[in-house]
N, C-alpha and C. Protein backbone atom coordinates (compact mmCIF):
# COMPACT_ATOMS: atom_id res chain seq x y z
N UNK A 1 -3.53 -3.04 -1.53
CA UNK A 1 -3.29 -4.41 -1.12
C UNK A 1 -3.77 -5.39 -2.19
N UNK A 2 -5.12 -4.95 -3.20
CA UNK A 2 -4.99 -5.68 -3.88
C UNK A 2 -4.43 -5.82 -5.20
N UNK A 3 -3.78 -5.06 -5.49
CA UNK A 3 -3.15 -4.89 -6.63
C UNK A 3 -1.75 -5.34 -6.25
N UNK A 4 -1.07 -5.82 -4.48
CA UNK A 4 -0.19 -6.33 -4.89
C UNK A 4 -0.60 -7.97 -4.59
N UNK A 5 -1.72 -8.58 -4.16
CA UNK A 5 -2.10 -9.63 -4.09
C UNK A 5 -1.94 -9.96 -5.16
N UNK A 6 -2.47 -9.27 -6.84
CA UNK A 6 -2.87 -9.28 -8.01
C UNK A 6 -1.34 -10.07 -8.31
N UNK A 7 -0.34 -9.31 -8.01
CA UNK A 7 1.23 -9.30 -8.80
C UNK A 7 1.97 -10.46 -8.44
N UNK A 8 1.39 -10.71 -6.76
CA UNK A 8 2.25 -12.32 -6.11
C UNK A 8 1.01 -13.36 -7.02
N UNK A 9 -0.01 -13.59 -7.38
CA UNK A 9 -0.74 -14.48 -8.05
C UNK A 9 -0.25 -14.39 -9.29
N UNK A 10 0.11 -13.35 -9.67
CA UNK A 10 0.69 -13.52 -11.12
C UNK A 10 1.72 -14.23 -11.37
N UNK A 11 2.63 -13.75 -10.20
CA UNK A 11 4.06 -14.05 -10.48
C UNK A 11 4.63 -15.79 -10.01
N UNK A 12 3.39 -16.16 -8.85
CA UNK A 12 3.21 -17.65 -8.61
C UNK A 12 2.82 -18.22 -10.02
N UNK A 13 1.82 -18.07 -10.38
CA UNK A 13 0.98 -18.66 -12.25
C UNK A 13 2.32 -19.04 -12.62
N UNK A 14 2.96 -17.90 -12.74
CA UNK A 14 4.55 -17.55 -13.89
C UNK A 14 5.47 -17.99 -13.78
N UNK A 15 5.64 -18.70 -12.10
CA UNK A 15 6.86 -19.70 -11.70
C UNK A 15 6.09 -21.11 -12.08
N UNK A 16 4.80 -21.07 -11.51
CA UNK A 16 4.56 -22.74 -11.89
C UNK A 16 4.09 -23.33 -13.12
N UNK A 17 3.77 -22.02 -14.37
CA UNK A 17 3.97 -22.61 -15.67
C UNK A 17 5.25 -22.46 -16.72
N UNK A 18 6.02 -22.42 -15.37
CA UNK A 18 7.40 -21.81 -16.27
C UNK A 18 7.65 -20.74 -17.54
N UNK A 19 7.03 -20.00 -16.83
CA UNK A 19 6.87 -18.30 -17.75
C UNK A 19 7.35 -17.52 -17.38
N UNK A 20 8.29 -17.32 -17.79
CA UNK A 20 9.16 -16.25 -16.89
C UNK A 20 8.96 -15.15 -17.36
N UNK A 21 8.25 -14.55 -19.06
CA UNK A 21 8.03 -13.37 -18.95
C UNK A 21 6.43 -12.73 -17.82
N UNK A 22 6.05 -14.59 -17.68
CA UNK A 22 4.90 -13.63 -16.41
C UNK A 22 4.82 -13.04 -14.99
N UNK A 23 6.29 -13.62 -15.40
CA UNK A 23 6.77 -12.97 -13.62
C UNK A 23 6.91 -12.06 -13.46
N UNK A 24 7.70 -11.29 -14.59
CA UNK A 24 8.18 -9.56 -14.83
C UNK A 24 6.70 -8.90 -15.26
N UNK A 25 5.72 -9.85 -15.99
CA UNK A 25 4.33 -8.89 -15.45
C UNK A 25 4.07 -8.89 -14.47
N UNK A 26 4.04 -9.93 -13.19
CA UNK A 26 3.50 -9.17 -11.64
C UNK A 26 4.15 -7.95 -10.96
N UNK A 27 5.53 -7.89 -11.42
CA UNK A 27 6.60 -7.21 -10.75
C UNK A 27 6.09 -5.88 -10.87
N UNK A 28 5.16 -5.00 -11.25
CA UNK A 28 5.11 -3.86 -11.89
C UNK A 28 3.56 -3.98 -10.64
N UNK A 29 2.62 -5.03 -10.76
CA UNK A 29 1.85 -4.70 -9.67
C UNK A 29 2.00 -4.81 -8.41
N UNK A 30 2.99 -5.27 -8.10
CA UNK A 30 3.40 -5.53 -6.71
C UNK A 30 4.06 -3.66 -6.24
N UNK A 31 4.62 -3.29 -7.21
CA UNK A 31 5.39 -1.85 -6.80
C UNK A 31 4.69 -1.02 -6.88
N UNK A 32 3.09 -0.96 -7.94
CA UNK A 32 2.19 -0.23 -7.86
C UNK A 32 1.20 -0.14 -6.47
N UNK A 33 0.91 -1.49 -5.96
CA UNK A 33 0.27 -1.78 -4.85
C UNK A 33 1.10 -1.30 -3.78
N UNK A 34 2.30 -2.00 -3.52
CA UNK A 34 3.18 -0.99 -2.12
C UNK A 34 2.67 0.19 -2.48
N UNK A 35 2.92 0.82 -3.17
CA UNK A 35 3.08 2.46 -3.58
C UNK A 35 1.93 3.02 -3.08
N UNK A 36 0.72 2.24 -3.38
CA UNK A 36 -0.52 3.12 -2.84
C UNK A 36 -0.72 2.65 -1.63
N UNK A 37 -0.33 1.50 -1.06
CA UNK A 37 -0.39 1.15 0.46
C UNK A 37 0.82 2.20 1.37
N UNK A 38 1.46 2.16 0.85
CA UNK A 38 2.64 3.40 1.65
C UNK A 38 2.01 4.71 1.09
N UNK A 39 1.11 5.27 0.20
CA UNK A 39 0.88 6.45 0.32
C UNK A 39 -0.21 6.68 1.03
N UNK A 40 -1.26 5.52 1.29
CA UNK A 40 -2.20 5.21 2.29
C UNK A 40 -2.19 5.62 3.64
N UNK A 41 -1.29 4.80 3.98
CA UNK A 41 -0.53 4.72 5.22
C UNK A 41 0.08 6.33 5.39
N UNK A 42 0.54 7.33 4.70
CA UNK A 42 1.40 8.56 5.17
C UNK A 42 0.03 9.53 5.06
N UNK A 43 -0.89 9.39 4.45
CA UNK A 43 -2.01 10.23 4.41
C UNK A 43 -3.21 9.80 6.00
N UNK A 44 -3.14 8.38 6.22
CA UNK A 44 -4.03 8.69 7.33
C UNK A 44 -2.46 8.75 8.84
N UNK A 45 -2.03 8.75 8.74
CA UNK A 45 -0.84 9.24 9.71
C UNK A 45 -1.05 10.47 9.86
N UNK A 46 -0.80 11.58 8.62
CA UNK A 46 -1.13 12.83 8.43
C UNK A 46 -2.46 13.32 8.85
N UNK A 47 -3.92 12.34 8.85
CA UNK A 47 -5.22 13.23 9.43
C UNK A 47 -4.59 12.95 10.74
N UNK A 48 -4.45 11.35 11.28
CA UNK A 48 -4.29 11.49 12.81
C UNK A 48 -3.79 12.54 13.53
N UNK A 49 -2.33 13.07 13.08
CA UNK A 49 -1.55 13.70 13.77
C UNK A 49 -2.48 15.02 14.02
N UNK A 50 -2.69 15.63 12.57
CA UNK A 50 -4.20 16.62 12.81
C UNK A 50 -5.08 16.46 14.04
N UNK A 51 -5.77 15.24 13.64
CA UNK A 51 -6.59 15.13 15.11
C UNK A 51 -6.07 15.26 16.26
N UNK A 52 -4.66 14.83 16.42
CA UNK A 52 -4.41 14.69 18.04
C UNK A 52 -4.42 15.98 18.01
N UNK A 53 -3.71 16.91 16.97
CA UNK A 53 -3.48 18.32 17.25
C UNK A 53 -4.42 19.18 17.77
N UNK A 54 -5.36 18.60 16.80
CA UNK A 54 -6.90 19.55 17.40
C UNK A 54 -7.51 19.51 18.68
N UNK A 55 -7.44 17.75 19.23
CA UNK A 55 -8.05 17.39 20.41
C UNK A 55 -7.05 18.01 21.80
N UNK A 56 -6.02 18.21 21.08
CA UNK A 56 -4.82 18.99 22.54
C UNK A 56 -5.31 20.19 22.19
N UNK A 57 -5.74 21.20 21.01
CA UNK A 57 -5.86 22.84 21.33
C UNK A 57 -7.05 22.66 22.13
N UNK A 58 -8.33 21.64 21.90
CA UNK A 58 -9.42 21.76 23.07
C UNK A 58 -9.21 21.51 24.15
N UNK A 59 -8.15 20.44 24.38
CA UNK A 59 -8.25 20.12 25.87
C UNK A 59 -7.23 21.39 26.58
N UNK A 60 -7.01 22.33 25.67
CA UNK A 60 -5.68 23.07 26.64
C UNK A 60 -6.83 24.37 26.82
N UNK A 61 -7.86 24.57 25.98
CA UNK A 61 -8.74 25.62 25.73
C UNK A 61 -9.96 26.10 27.19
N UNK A 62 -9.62 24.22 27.76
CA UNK A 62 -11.06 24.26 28.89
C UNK A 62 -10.18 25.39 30.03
């Protein structure tokens, strides 16, 4: 999240000093930041599902 905060501050700077090559520098942190927020997001999805899994073999175990 913060690395794509990093890329929209960049890319604001880059519209309001009329820099347009600084815009195409945020663009690269904004896709880096999704990227680890969506791989974030599929890794604790992945423990949860684990957990529920585990907490149903105990509750089926009593």
């Amino acid at each position: 999240m913060a690395l794509t905060t990093i890329g929209i501050i960049i890319i604001v700077v880059g519209a309001v000093t009329s820099t347009p090559q600084l815009t195409f520098v945020g663009l690269p942190f904004i896709g880096v930041g999704l990227l680890a927020h969506m791989t974030s997001l599929g890794i604790r999805g992945r423990s949860v599902r684990k957990a529920l899994k585990e907490a149903e073999k105990r509750s089926n175990g009593r």
